[in-house]
C-alpha atoms as a PDB file:
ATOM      1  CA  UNK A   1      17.149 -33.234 -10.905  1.00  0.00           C
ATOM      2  CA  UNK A   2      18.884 -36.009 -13.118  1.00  0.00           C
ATOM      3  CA  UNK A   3      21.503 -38.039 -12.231  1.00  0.00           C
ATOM      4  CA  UNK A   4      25.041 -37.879 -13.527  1.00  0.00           C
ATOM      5  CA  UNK A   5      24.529 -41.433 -15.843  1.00  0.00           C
ATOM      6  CA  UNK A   6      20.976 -39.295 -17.483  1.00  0.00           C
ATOM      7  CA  UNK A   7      23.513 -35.837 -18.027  1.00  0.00           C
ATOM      8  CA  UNK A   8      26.407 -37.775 -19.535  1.00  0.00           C
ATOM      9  CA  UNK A   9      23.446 -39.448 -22.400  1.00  0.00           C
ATOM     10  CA  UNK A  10      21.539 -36.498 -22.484  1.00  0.00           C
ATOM     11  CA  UNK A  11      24.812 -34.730 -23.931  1.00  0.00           C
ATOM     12  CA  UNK A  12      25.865 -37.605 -25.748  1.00  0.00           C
ATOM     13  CA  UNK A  13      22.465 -37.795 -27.499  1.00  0.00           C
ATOM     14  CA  UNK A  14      23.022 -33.784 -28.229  1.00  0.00           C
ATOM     15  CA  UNK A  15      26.390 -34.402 -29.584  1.00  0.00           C
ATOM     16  CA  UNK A  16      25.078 -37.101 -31.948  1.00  0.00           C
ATOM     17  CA  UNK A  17      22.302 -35.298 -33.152  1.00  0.00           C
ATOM     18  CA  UNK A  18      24.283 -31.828 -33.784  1.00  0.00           C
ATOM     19  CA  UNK A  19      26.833 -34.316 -36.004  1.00  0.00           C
ATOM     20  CA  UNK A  20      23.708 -35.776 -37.528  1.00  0.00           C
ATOM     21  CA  UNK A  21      22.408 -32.209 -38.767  1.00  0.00           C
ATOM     22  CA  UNK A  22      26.167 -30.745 -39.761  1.00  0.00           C
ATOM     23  CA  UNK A  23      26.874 -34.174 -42.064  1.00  0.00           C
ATOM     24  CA  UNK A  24      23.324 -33.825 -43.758  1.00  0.00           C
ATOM     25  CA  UNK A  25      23.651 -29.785 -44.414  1.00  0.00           C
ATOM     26  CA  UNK A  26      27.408 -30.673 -46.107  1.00  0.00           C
ATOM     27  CA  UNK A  27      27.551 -30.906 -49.603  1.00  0.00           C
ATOM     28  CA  UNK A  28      29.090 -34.166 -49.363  1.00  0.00           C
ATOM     29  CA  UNK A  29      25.719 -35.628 -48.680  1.00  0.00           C
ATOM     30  CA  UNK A  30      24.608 -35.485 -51.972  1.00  0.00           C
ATOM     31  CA  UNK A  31      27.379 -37.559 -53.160  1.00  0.00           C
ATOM     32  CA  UNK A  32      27.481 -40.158 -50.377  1.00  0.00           C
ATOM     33  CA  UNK A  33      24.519 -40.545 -47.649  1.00  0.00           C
ATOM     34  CA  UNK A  34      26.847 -43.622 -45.919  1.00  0.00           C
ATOM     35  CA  UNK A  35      28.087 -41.518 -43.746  1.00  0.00           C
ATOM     36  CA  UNK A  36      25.349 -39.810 -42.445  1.00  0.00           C
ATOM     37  CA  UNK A  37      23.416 -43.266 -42.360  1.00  0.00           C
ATOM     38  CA  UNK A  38      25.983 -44.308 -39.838  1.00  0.00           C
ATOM     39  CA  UNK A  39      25.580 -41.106 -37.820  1.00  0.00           C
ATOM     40  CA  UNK A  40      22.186 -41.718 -37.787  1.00  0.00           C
ATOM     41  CA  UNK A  41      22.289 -44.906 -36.340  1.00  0.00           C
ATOM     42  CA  UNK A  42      24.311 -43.582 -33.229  1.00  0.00           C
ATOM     43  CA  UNK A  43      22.201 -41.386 -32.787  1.00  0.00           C
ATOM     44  CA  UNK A  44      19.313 -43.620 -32.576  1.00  0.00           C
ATOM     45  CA  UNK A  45      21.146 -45.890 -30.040  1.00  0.00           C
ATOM     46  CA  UNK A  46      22.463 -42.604 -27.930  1.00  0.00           C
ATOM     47  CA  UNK A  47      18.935 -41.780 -27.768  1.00  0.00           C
ATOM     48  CA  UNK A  48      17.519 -45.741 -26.671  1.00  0.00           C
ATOM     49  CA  UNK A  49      20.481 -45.561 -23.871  1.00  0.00           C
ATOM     50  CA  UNK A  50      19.039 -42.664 -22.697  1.00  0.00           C
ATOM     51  CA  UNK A  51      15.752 -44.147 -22.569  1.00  0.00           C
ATOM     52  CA  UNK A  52      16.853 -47.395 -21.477  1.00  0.00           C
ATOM     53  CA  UNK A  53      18.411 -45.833 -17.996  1.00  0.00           C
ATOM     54  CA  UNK A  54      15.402 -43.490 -17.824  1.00  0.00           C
ATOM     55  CA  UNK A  55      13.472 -46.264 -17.089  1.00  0.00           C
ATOM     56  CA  UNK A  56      15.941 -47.556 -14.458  1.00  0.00           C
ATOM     57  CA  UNK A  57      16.764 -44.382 -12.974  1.00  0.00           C
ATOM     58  CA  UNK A  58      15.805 -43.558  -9.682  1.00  0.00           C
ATOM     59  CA  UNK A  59      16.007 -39.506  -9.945  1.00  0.00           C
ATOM     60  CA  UNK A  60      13.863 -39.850 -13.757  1.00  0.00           C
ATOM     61  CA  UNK A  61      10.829 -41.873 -12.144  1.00  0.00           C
ATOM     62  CA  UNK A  62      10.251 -38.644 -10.613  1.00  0.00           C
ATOM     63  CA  UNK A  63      10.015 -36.684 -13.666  1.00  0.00           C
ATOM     64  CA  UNK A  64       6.714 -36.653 -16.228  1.00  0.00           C
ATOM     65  CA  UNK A  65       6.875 -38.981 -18.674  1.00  0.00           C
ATOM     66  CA  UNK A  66       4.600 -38.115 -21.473  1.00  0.00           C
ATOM     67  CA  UNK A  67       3.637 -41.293 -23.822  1.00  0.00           C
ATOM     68  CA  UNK A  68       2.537 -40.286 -27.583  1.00  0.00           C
ATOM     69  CA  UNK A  69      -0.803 -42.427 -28.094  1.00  0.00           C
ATOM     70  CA  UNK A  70       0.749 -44.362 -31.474  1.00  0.00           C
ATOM     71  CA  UNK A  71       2.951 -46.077 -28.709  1.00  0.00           C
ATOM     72  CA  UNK A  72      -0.938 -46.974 -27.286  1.00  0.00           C
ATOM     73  CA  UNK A  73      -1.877 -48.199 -30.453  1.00  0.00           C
ATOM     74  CA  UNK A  74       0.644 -50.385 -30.778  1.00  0.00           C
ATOM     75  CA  UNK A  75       0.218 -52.647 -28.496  1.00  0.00           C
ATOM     76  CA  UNK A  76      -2.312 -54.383 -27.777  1.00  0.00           C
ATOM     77  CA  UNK A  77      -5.692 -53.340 -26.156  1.00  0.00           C
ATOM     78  CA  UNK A  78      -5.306 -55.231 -23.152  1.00  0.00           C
ATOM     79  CA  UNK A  79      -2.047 -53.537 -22.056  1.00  0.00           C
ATOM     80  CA  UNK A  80      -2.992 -50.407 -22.761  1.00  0.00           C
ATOM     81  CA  UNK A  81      -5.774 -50.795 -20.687  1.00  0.00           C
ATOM     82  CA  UNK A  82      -4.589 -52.263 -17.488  1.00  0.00           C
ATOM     83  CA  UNK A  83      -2.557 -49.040 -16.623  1.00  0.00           C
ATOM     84  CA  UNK A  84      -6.567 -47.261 -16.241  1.00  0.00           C
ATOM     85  CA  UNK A  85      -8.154 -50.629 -14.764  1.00  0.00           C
ATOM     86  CA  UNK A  86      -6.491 -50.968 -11.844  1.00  0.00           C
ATOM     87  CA  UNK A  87      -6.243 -47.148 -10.941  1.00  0.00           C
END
């Protein structure tokens, strides 16, 4: 069950996104991509707020939290070890 703070940026971050979609399908985005840059970027921070209190939230540390393995890769070997080390 999420919290109210993790509904309220989960629909934010669906609300950006659907804007997102509609301004690249228009045919005004083959004149000008501006606008749909700066859509873009909203999006993008909707969706690290969401992630951001995710990792705060009490009611989301419940929840699976899947990590892709290019986050892994990323950093360095020694971090991404010491979450199976001291298991």
């Amino acid at each position: 069950m999420s919290c109210l703070i993790c509904s309220y940026l989960e629909n934010v971050l669906e609300s950006r996104l659907s804007e997102y979609i509609e301004v690249r399908s228009s045919a005004c985005y083959r004149v000008c991509t501006k606008p749909a840059a700066f859509m873009n970027v909203d999006m993008e921070r909707a969706k690290e707020e969401l992630e951001a209190h995710k990792s705060l939230c009490a009611s989301a540390a419940g929840e699976l939290v899947l990590v892709p393995a290019t986050a892994l890769l990323r950093s360095s070997p020694d971090i991404a070890l010491q979450g199976y080390l001291h298991r």
